[in-house]
Protein backbone atom coordinates (compact mmCIF):
# COMPACT_ATOMS: atom_id res chain seq x y z
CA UNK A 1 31.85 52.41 -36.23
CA UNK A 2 32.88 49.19 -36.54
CA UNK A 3 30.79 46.61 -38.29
CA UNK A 4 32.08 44.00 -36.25
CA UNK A 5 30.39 44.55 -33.24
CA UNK A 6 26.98 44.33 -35.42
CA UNK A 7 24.74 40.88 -35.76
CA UNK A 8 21.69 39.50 -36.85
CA UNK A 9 19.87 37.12 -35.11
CA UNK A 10 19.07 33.98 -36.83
CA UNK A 11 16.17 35.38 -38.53
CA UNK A 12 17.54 38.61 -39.69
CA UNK A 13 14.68 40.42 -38.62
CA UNK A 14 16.75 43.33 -37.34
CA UNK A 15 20.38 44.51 -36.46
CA UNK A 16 21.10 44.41 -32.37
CA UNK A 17 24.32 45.73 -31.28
CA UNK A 18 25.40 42.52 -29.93
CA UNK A 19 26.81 44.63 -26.78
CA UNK A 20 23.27 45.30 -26.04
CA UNK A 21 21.73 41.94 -26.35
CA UNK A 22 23.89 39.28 -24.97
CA UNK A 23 24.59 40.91 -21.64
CA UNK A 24 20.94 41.71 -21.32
CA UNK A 25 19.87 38.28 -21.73
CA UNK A 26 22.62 36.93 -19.47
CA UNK A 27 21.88 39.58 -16.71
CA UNK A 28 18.17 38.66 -17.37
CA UNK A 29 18.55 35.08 -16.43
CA UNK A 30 20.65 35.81 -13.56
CA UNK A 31 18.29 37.80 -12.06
CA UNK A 32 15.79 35.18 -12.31
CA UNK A 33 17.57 32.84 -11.32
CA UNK A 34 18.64 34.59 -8.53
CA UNK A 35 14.63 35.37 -7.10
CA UNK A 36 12.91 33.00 -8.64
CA UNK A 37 12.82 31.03 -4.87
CA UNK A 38 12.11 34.22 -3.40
CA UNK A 39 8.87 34.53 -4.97
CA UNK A 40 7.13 31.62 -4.05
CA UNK A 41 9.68 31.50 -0.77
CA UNK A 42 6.46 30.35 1.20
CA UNK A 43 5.76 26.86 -0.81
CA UNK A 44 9.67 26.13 -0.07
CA UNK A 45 9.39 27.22 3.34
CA UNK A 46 6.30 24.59 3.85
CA UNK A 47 8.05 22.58 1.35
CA UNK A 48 11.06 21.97 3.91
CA UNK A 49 9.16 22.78 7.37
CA UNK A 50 11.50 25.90 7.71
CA UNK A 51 11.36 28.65 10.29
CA UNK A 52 11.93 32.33 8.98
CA UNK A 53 15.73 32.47 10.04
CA UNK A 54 16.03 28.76 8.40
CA UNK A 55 14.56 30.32 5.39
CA UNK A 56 16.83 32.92 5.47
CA UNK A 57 19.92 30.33 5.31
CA UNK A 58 18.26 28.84 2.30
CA UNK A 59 17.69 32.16 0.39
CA UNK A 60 21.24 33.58 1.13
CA UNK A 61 22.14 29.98 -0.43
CA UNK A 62 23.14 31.05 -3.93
CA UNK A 63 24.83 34.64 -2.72
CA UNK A 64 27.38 33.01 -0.51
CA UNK A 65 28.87 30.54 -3.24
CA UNK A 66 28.26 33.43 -5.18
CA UNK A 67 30.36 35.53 -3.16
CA UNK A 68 33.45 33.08 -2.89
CA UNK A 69 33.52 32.69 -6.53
CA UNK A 70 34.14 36.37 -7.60
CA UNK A 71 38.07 36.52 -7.42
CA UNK A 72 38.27 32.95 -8.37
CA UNK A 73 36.01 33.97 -11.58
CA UNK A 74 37.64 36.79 -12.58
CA UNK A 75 40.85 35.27 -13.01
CA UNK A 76 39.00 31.73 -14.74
CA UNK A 77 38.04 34.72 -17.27
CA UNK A 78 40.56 36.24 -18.00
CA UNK A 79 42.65 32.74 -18.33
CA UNK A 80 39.65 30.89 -20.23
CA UNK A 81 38.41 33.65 -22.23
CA UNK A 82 35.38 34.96 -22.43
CA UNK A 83 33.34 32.68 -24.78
CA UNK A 84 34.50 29.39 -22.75
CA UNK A 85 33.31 30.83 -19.39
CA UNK A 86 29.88 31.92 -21.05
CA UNK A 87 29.07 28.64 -22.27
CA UNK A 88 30.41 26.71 -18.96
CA UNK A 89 28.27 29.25 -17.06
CA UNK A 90 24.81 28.52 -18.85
CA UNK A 91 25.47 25.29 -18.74
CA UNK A 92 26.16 24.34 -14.73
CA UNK A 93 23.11 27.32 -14.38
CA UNK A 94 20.51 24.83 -16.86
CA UNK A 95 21.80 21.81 -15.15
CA UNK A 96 21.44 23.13 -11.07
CA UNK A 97 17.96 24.62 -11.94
CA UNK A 98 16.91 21.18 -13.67
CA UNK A 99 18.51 18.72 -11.41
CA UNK A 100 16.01 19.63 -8.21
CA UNK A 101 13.32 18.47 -9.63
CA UNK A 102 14.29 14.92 -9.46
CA UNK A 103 13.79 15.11 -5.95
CA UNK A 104 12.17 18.16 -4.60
CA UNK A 105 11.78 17.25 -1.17
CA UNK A 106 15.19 16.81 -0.81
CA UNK A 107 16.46 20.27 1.29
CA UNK A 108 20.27 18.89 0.84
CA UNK A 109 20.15 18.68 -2.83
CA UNK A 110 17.90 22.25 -3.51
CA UNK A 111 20.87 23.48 -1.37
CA UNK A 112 23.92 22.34 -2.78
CA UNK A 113 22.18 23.12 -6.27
CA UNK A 114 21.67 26.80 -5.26
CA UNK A 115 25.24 26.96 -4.42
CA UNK A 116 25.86 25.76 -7.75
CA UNK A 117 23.63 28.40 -9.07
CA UNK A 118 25.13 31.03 -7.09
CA UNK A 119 28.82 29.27 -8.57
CA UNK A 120 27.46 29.43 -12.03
CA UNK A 121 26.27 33.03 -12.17
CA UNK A 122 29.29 34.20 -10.79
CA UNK A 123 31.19 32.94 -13.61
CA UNK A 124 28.64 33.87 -15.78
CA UNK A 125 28.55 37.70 -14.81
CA UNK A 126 32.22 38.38 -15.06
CA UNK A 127 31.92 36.92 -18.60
CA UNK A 128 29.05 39.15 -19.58
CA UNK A 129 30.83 42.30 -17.99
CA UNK A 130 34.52 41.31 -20.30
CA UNK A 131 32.24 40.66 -23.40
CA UNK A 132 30.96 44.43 -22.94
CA UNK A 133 34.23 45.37 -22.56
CA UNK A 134 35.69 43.63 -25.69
CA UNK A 135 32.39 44.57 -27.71
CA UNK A 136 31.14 48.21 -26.36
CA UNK A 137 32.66 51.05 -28.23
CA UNK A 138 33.61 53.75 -24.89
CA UNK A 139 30.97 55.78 -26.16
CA UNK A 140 27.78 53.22 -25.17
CA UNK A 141 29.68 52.38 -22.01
CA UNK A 142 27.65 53.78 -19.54
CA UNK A 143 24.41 52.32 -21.58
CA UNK A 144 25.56 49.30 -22.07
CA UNK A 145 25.80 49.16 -18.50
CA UNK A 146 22.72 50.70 -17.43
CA UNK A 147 20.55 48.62 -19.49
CA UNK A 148 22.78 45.35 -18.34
CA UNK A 149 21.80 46.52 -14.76
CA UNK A 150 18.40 47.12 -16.12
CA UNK A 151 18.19 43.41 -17.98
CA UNK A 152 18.86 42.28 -14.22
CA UNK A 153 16.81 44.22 -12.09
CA UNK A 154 13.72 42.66 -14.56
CA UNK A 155 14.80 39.54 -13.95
CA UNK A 156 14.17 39.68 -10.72
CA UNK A 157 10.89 41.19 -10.83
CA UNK A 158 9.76 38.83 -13.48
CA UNK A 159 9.33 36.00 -10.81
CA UNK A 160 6.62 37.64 -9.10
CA UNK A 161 4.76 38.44 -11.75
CA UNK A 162 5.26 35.26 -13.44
CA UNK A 163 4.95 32.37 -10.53
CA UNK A 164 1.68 33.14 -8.83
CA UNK A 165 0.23 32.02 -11.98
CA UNK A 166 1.01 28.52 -11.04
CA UNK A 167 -0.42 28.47 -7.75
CA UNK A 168 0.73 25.36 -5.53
CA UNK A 169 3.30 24.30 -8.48
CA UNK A 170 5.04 28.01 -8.61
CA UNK A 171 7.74 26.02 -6.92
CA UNK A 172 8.32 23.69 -9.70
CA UNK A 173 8.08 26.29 -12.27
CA UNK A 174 10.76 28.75 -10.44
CA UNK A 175 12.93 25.86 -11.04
CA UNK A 176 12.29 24.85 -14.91
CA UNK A 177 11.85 28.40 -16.22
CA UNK A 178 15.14 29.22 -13.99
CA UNK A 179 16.69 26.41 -16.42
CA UNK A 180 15.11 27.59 -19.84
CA UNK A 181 17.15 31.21 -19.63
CA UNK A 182 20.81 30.19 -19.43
CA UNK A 183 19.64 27.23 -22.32
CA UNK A 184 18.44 30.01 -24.78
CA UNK A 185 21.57 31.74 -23.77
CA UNK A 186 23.35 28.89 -25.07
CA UNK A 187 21.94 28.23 -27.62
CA UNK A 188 22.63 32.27 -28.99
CA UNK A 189 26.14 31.52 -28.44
CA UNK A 190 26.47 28.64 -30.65
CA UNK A 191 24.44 30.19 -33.45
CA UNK A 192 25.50 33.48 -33.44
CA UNK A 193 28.79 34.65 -35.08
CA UNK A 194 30.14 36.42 -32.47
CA UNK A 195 33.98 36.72 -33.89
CA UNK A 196 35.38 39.60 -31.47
CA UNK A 197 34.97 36.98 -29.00
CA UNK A 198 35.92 33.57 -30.87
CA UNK A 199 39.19 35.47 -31.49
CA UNK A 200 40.01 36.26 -27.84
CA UNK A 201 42.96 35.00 -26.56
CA UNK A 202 43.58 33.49 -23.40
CA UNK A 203 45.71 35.51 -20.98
CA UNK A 204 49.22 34.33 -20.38
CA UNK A 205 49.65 32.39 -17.28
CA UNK A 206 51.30 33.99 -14.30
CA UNK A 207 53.53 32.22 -11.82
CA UNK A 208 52.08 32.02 -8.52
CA UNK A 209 54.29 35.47 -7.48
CA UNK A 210 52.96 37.59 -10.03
CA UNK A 211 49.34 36.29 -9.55
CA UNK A 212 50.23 37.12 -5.74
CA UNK A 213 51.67 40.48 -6.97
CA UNK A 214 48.18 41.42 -8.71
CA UNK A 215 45.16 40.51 -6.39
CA UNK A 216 47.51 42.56 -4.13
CA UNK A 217 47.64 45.84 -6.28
CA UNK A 218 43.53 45.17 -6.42
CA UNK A 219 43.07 43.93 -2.85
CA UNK A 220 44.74 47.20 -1.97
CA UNK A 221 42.59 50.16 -3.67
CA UNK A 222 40.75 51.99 -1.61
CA UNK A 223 38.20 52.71 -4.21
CA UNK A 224 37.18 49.45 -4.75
CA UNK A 225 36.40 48.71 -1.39
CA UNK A 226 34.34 51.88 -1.66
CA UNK A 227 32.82 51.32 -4.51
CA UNK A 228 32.18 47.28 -3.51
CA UNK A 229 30.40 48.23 -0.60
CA UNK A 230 28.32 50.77 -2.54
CA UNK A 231 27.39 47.83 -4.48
CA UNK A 232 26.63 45.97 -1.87
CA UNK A 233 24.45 48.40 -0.08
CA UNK A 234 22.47 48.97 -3.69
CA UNK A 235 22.43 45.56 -5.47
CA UNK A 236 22.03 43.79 -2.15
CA UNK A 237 19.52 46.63 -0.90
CA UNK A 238 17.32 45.44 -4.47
CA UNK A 239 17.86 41.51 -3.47
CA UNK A 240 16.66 41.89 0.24
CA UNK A 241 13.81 43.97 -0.89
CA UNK A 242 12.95 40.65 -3.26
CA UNK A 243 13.63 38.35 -0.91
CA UNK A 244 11.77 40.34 2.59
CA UNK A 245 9.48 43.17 1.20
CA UNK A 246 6.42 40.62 0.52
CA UNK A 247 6.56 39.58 4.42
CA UNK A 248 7.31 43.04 5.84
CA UNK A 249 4.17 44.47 3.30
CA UNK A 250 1.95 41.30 4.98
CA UNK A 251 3.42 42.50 8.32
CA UNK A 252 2.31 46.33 8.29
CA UNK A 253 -0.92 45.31 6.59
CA UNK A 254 -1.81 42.80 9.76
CA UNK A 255 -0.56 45.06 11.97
CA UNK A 256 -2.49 47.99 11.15
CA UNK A 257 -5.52 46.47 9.38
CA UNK A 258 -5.12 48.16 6.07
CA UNK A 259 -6.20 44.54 4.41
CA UNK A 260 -6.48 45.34 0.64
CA UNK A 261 -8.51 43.06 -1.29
CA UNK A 262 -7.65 39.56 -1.86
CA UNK A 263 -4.87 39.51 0.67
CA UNK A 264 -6.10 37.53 3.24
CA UNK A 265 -5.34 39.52 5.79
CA UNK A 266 -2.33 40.57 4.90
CA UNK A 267 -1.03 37.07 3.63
CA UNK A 268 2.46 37.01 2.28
CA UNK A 269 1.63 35.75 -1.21
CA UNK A 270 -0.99 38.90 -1.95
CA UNK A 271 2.13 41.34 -1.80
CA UNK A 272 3.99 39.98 -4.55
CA UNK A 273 2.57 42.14 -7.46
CA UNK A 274 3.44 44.96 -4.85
CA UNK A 275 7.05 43.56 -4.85
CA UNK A 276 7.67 43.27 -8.10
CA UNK A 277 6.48 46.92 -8.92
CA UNK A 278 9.33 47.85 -6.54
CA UNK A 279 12.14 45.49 -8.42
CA UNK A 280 10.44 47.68 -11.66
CA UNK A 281 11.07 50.89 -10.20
CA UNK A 282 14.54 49.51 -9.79
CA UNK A 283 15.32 48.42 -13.61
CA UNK A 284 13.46 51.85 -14.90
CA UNK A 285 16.21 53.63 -12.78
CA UNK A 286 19.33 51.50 -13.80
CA UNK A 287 18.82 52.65 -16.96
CA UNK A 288 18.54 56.16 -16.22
CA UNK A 289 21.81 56.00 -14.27
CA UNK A 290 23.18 54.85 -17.28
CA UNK A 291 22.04 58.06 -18.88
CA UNK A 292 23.07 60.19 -15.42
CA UNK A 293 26.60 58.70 -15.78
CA UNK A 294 26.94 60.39 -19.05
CA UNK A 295 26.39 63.78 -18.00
CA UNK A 296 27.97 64.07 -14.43
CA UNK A 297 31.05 63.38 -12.45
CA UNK A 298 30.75 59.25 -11.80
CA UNK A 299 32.13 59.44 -8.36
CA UNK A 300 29.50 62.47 -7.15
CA UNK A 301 26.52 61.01 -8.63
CA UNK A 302 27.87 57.40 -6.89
CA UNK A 303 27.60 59.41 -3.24
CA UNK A 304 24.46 61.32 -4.13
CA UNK A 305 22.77 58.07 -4.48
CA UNK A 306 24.21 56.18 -1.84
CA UNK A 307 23.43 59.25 0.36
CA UNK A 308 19.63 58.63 -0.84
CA UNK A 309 19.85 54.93 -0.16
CA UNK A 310 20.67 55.36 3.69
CA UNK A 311 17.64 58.16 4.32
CA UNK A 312 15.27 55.84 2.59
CA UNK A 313 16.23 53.18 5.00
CA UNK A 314 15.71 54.88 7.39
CA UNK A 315 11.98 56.31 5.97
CA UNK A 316 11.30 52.69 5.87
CA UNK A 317 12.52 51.24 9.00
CA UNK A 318 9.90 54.27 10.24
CA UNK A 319 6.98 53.00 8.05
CA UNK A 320 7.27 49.29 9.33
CA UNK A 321 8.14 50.10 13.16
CA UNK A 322 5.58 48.60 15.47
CA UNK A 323 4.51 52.57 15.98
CA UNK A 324 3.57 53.70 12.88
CA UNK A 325 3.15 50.26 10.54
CA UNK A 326 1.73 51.90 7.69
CA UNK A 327 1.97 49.79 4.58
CA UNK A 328 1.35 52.44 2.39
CA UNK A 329 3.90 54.72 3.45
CA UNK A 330 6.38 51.81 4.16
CA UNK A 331 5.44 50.64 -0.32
CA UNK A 332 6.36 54.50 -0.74
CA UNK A 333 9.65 54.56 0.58
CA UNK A 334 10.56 51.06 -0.54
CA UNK A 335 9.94 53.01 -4.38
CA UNK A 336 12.42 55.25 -3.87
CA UNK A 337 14.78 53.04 -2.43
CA UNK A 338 14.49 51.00 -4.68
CA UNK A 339 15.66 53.57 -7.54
CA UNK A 340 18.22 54.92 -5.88
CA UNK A 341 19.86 51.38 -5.60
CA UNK A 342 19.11 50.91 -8.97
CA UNK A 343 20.49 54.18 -10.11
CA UNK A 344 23.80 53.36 -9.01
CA UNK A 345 24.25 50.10 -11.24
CA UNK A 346 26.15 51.75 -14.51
CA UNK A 347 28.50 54.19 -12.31
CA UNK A 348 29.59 51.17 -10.15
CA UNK A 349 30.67 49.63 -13.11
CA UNK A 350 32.29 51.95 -15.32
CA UNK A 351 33.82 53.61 -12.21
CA UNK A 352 35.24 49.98 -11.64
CA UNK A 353 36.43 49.39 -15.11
CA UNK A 354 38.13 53.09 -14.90
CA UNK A 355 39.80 52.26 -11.76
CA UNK A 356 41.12 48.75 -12.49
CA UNK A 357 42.74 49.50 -16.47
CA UNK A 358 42.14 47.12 -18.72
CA UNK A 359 44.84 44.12 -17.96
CA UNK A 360 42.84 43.65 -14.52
CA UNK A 361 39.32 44.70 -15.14
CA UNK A 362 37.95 41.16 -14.15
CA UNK A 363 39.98 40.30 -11.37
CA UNK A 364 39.08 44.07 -10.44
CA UNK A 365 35.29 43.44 -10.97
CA UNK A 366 35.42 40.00 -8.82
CA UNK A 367 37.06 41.25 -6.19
CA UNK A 368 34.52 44.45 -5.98
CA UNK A 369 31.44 41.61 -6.57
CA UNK A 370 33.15 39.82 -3.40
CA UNK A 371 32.68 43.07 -1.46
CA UNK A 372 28.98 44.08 -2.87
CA UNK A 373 28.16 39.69 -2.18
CA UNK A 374 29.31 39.76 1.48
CA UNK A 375 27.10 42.37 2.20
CA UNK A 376 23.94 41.74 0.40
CA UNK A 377 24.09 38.17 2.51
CA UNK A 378 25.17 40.24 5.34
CA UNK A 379 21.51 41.70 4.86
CA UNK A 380 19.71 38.94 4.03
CA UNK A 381 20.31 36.95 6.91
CA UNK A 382 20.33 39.81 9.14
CA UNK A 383 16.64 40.84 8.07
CA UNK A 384 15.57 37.10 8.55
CA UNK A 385 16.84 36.66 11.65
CA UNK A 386 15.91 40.09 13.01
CA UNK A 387 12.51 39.40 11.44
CA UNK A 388 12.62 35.82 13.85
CA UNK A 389 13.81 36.70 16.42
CA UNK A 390 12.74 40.60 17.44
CA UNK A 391 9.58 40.00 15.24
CA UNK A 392 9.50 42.91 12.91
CA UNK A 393 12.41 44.41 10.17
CA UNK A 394 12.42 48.23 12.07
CA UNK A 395 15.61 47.43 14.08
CA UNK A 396 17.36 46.02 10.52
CA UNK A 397 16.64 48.32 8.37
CA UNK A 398 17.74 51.85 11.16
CA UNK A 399 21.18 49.85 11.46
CA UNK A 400 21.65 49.51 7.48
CA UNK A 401 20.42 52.95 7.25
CA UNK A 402 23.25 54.36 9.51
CA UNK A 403 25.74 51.74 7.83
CA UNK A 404 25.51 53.43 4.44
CA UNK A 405 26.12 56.75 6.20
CA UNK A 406 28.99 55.65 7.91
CA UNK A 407 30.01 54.60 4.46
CA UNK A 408 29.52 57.41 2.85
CA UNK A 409 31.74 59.72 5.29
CA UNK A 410 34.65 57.07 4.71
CA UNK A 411 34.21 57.59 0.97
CA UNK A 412 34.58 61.63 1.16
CA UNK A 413 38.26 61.17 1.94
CA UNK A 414 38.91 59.06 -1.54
CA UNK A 415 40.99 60.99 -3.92
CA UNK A 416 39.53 60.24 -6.91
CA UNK A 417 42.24 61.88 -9.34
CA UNK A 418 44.88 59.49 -8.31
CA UNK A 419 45.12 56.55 -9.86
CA UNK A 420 47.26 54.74 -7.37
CA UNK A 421 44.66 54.87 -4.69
């Protein structure tokens, strides 16, 4: 193999394929970063006298500039190269996580800097996903992938394992340990010799026809719709789980009196080990689907787990409904759920990557990130208002349930052997 793709960290204390290490870090952070409000989302909600559906706006905050950014990223990539968008990206993440604390009552500036955020790691996952594919020998593809996926789905859990600790300040602290991540990140990149990537290239420019002429080719493949809203419907499945499954856990437990002790009576806050054993259940699967995509046909084991993702939406929107509210049963679907979102992570890219060639891959990727964005906000403002306004998550989580199957019967007519669709 080739020795390039080997480096030592400062210290020399090992060798780390550096396709294993830098996109874990960066898909770390970004998960973080992108639950790190969710887990204290009570202080903020106090913190800015917020109803449930206003908290909703303010969670979905960083997915819908994150969301507008993906096309516009993928093609800042592929211009920039990879190593400028990496540093840029850590460094508007450090500075949006930093900046609210100079004013932390403010709701307009924790806001606009969450749009930032969501801005920043947008441009900062399309660069991690072209360094693995300028680094990654095809052979750790798939595991590059699945423990990328992985790297993320930790980061979000780490927030609810990590903030409680601080008690009334967990707000602060989801804010300056949000901003340490992308700085260690950038500090990796300056020290490190990463050469594959310091000798990138910039794409050539394309006139304003030919740029046209692309996002056209991509806008029009079937399979990456399909495969966006798969996406969506697993990596926004394992964000609304972060953001809502500490409320709807408090919820059932009222409701049906199962208190467990220290929660209060059910308070939200008690739940948030629960939640974070969830998100866990989640990383431990994206790297087995990293494994999975190795041995099986990418597009069947895509629909088999999609296929699981709807019935265990349905199993949940059972457990929490007003006539069984069972918190136990509801935790024991929201496990499985949980890994079959996460299972999905490695096949969505690769299959991507496949699909796209390699002069588009992130212009592909972005504009199958658009997809996956529009509906993970789609479902986190549709549990928070359903959660307002009909006061429980049942009615949200039977109509995502039968989404995902409607999905999946518009995927089985996809002719995966053709390239032009």
């Amino acid at each position: 193999m080739d020795a390039t793709v080997f480096y030592r960290f400062e210290q020399g204390f090992s060798m780390v394929p550096v396709y294993f290490w830098l996109p874990a870090l960066g898909c770390l952070g970004m998960g973080f970063m992108f639950l790190n409000v969710s887990a204290v989302a009570e202080q903020f909600r106090l913190l800015f006298d917020l109803n449930y559906a206003g908290l909703g706006v303010f969670l979905s905050a960083p997915f819908w500039a994150h969301t507008l950014v993906q096309v516009p990223a993928g093609l800042i990539v592929d211009r920039l190269g990879t190593l400028r968008a990496l540093v840029l990206s850590c460094v508007l993440c450090a500075a949006a996580c930093f900046v609210p604390l100079l004013a932390p009552h403010s709701l307009w500036l924790a806001v606009v800097m969450r749009l930032i955020v969501g801005l920043a790691t947008g441009l900062l996952f399309l660069a991690v996903v072209s360094a693995v594919k300028l680094l990654c020998p095809p052979v750790y593809m798939s595991r590059a992938q699945g423990l990328q996926g992985a790297a993320f789905s930790l980061g979000t859990m780490v927030p609810f394992v990590l903030l409680p600790w601080f008690g009334g300040f967990g707000w602060a602290a989801a804010y300056a340990l949000g901003g340490l991540l992308p700085v260690v990140l950038l500090v990796l990149l300056v020290v490190t010799p990463l050469a594959p990537l310091r000798q990138e290239s910039a794409a050539a420019s394309l006139s304003l026809k030919e740029l046209l002429a692309v996002l056209g080719r991509v806008a029009h493949n079937r399979r990456l719709w399909y495969i966006g809203c798969c996406h969506g419907f697993s990596f926004g499945t394992i964000t609304a789980l972060g953001n809502w499954l500490t409320v709807m856990l408090a919820d059932s437990s009222k409701a049906s009196g199962q208190v467990v002790a220290g929660s209060g009576g059910g308070a939200v806050a008690a739940w948030s080990l629960a939640t974070s054993m969830v998100l866990l259940a989640g990383t431990f699967a994206r790297v087995a689907g990293g494994e999975l995509g190795r041995t099986m046909p990418k597009p069947r084991l895509l629909a088999l787990l999609v296929a699981g993702i709807g019935l265990f939406y349905l199993l949940v929107a059972l457990a929490c409904s007003s006539w069984v509210s069972n918190v136990w049963m509801l935790l024991g679907f929201a496990l499985p759920l949980a890994m079959c979102c996460g299972g999905t992570y490695a096949t969505v890219f690769t299959l991507t990557i496949e699909v796209a060639g390699a002069r588009q891959t992130a212009t592909a990727i972005g504009f199958m990130s658009m997809l996956a964005n529009c509906v993970n906000v789609a479902l986190i403002l549709l549990m928070g208002v359903v959660r307002q306004y009909a006061g429980g998550f049942a009615p949200a989580m039977c109509l995502v349930g039968l989404s995902v199957w409607a999905l999946i019967l518009w995927g089985r007519k996809i002719d995966w052997r053709s390239r032009q669709k």
